[in-house]
Protein backbone atom coordinates (compact mmCIF):
# COMPACT_ATOMS: atom_id res chain seq x y z
CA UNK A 1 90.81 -89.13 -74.93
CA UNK A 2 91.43 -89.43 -78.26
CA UNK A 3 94.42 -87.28 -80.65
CA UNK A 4 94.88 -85.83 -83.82
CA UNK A 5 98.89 -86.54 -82.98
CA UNK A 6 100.54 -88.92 -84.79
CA UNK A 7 102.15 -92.28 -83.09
CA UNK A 8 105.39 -90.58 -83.29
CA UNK A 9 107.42 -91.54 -79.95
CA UNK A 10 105.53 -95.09 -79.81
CA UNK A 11 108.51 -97.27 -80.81
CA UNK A 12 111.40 -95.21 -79.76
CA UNK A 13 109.70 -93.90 -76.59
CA UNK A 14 111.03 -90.36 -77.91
CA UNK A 15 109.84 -87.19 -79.39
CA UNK A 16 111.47 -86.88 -82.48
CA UNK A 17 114.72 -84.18 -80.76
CA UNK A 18 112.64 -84.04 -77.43
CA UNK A 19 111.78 -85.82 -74.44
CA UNK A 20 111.44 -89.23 -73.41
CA UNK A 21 107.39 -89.77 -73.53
CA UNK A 22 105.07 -90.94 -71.32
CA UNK A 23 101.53 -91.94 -71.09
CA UNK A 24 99.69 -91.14 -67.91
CA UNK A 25 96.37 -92.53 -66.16
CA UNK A 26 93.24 -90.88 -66.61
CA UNK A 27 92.75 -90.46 -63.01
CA UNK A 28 96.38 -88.35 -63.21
CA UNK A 29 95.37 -86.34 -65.70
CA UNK A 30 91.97 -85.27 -63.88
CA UNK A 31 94.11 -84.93 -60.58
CA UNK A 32 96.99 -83.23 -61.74
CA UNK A 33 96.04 -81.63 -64.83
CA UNK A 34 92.13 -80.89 -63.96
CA UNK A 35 91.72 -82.62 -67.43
CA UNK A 36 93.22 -79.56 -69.76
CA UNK A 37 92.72 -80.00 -73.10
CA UNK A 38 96.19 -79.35 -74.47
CA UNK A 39 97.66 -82.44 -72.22
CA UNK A 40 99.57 -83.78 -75.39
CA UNK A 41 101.72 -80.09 -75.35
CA UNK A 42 102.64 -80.69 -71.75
CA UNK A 43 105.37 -82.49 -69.98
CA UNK A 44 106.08 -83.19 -66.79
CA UNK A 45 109.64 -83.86 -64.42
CA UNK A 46 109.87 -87.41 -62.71
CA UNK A 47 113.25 -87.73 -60.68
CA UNK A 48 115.04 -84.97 -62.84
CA UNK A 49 114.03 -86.57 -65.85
CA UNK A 50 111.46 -84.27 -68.36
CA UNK A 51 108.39 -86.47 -70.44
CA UNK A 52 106.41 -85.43 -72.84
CA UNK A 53 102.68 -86.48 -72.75
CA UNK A 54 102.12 -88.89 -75.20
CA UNK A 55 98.69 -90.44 -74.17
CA UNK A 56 96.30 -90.36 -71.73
CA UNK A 57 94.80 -94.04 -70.75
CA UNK A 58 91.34 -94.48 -70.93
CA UNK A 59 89.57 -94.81 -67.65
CA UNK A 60 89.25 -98.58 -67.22
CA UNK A 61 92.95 -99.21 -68.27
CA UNK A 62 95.32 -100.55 -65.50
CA UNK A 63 97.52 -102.28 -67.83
CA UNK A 64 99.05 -105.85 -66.13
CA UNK A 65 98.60 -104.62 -62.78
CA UNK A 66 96.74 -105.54 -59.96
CA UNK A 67 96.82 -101.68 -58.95
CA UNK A 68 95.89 -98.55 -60.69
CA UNK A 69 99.36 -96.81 -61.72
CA UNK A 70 99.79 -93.30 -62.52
CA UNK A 71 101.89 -93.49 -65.50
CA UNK A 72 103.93 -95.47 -67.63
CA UNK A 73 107.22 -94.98 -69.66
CA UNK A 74 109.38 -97.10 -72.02
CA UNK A 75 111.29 -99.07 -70.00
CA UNK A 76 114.46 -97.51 -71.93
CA UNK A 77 114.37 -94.74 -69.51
CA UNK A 78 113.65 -97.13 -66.18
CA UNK A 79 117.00 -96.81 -64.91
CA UNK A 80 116.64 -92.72 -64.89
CA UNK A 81 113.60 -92.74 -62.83
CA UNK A 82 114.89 -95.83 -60.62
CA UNK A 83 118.11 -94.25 -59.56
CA UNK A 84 119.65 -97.97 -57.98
CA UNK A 85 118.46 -99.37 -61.32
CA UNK A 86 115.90 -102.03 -62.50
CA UNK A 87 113.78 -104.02 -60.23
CA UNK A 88 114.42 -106.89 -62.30
């Protein structure tokens, strides 16, 4: 999926006075989202925490995984959706 939005969000894993972002699989957004076309407008709640859409992967991407995720946020907001805190 490609957008005419901007990269805003990127490097401080915000929306400029909104939402942490996120970017979410492409098997997600066929699942959950029966591949709407306004995905970038829509957010979603992970452990009481609100995202906004940022991206949607393409297809093939798993990212440094051996298994296919679902999404992926800045690791800024890790400890919100991990509530006893990084794995690390």
């Amino acid at each position: 999926m490609t957008s005419d939005k901007s990269n805003t969000g990127v490097a401080t894993g915000k929306v400029p006075g909104g939402h942490p972002v996120a970017v979410i699989s492409s098997r997600y957004w066929e699942r959950r989202f029966a591949h709407a076309s306004d995905i970038l407008s829509r957010t979603f709640t992970l452990n009481g925490t609100t995202y906004s859409i940022l991206r949607v992967a393409v297809k093939e991407f798993a990212g440094e995984n051996i298994t296919w995720p679902t999404l992926w946020i800045p690791m800024a907001t890790q400890s919100q959706v991990m509530r006893s805190g990084p794995a690390f």
